[in-house]
Protein backbone atom coordinates (compact mmCIF):
# COMPACT_ATOMS: atom_id res chain seq x y z
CA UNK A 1 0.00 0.00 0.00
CA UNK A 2 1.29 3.15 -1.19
CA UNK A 3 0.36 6.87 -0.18
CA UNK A 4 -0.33 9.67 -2.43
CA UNK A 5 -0.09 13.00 -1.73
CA UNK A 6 -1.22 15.73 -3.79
CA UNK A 7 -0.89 20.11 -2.81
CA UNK A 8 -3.78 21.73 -4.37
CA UNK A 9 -3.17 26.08 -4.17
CA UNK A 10 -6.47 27.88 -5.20
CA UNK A 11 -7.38 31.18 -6.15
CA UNK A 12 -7.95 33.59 -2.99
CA UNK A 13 -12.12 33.50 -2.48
CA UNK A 14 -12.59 30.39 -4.00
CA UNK A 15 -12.66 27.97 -1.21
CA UNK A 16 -16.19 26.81 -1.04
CA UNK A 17 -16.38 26.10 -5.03
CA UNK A 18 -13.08 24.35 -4.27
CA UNK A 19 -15.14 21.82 -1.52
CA UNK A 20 -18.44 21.70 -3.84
CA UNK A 21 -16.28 20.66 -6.53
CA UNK A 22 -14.49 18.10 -4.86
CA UNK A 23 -17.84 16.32 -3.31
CA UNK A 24 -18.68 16.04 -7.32
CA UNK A 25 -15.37 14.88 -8.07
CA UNK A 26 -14.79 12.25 -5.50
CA UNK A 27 -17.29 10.29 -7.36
CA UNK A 28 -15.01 9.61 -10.17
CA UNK A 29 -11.51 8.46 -7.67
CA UNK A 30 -13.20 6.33 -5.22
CA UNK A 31 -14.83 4.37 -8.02
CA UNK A 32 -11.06 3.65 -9.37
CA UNK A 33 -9.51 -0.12 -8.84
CA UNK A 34 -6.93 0.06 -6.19
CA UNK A 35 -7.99 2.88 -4.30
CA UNK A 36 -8.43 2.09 -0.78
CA UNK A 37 -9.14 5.48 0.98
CA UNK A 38 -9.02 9.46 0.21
CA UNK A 39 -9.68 12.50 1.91
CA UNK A 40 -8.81 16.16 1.18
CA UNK A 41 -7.82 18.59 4.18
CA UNK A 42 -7.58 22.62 4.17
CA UNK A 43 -4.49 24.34 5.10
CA UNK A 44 -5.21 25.94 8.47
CA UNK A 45 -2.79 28.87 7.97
CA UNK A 46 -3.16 28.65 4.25
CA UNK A 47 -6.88 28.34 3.38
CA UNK A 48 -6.04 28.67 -0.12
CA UNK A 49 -3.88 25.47 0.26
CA UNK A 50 -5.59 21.79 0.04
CA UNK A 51 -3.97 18.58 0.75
CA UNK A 52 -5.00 15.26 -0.84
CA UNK A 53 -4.47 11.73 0.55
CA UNK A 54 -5.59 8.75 -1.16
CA UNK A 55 -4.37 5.23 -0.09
CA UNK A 56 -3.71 3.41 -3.53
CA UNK A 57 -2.73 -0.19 -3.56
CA UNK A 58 -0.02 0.39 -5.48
CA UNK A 59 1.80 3.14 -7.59
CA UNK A 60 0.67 1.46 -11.07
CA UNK A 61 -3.08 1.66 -9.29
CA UNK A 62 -2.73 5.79 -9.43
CA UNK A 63 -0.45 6.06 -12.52
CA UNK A 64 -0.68 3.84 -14.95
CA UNK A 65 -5.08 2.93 -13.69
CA UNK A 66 -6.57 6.13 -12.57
CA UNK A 67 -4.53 8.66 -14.24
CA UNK A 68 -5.22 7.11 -17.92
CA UNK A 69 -8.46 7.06 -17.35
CA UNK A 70 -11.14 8.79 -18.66
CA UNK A 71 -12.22 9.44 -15.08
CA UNK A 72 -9.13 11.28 -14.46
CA UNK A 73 -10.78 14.20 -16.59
CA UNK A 74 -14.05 14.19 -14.86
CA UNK A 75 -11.90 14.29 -11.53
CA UNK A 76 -10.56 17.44 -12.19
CA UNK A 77 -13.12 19.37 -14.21
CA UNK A 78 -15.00 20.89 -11.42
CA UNK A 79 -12.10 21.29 -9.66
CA UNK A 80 -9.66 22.81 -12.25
CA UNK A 81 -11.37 26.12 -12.14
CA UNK A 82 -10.44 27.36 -8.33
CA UNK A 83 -6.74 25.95 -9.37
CA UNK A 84 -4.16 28.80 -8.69
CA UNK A 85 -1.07 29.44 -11.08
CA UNK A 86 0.58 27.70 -9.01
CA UNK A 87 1.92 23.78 -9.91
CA UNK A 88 0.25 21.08 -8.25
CA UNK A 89 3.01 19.06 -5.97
CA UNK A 90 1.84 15.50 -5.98
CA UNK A 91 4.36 12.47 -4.72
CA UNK A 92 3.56 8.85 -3.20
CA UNK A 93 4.76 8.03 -0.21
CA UNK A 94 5.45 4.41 1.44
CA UNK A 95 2.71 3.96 4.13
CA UNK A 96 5.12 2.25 7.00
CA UNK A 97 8.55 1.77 6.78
């Protein structure tokens, strides 16, 4: 089991479309193969900063499953919108070592 985590940086003011967006994008993640868990937390000193977990199986689950998919597009439609110019700064993790 592997752990992704994913930095989200939104545009100032656009918090709550960031969370509606998200309930209507979960949808299309949680469905995928391999995923085992997810949830998305708001930076406490940064509101316009969101962190993503999701609990994959396996790398290949995220990459090579979810990311090729055509649900990978519906994921981040509603979301895309509140994204800042900023990059999103996504990385897997090993759960326990």
């Amino acid at each position: 089991m592997i752990l992704e985590r994913a930095i989200y940086y939104i545009k100032p003011g656009t918090a709550k479309e960031f969370e509606k967006g998200f309930a209507e994008a979960r949808q299309y993640i949680e469905r995928q193969p391999g995923l085992i868990k997810i949830e998305m937390r708001q930076g406490i000193e940064s509101p316009d900063c969101f962190m993503l977990l999701a609990w994959w199986d396996s790398v290949e689950s995220h990459m090579e499953g979810f990311r090729k998919s055509a649900d990978f597009a519906k994921w981040r439609a509603p979301l895309s919108s509140c994204f800042s110019d900023k990059p999103v700064w996504m990385e897997h993790f090993a759960v326990e070592i």
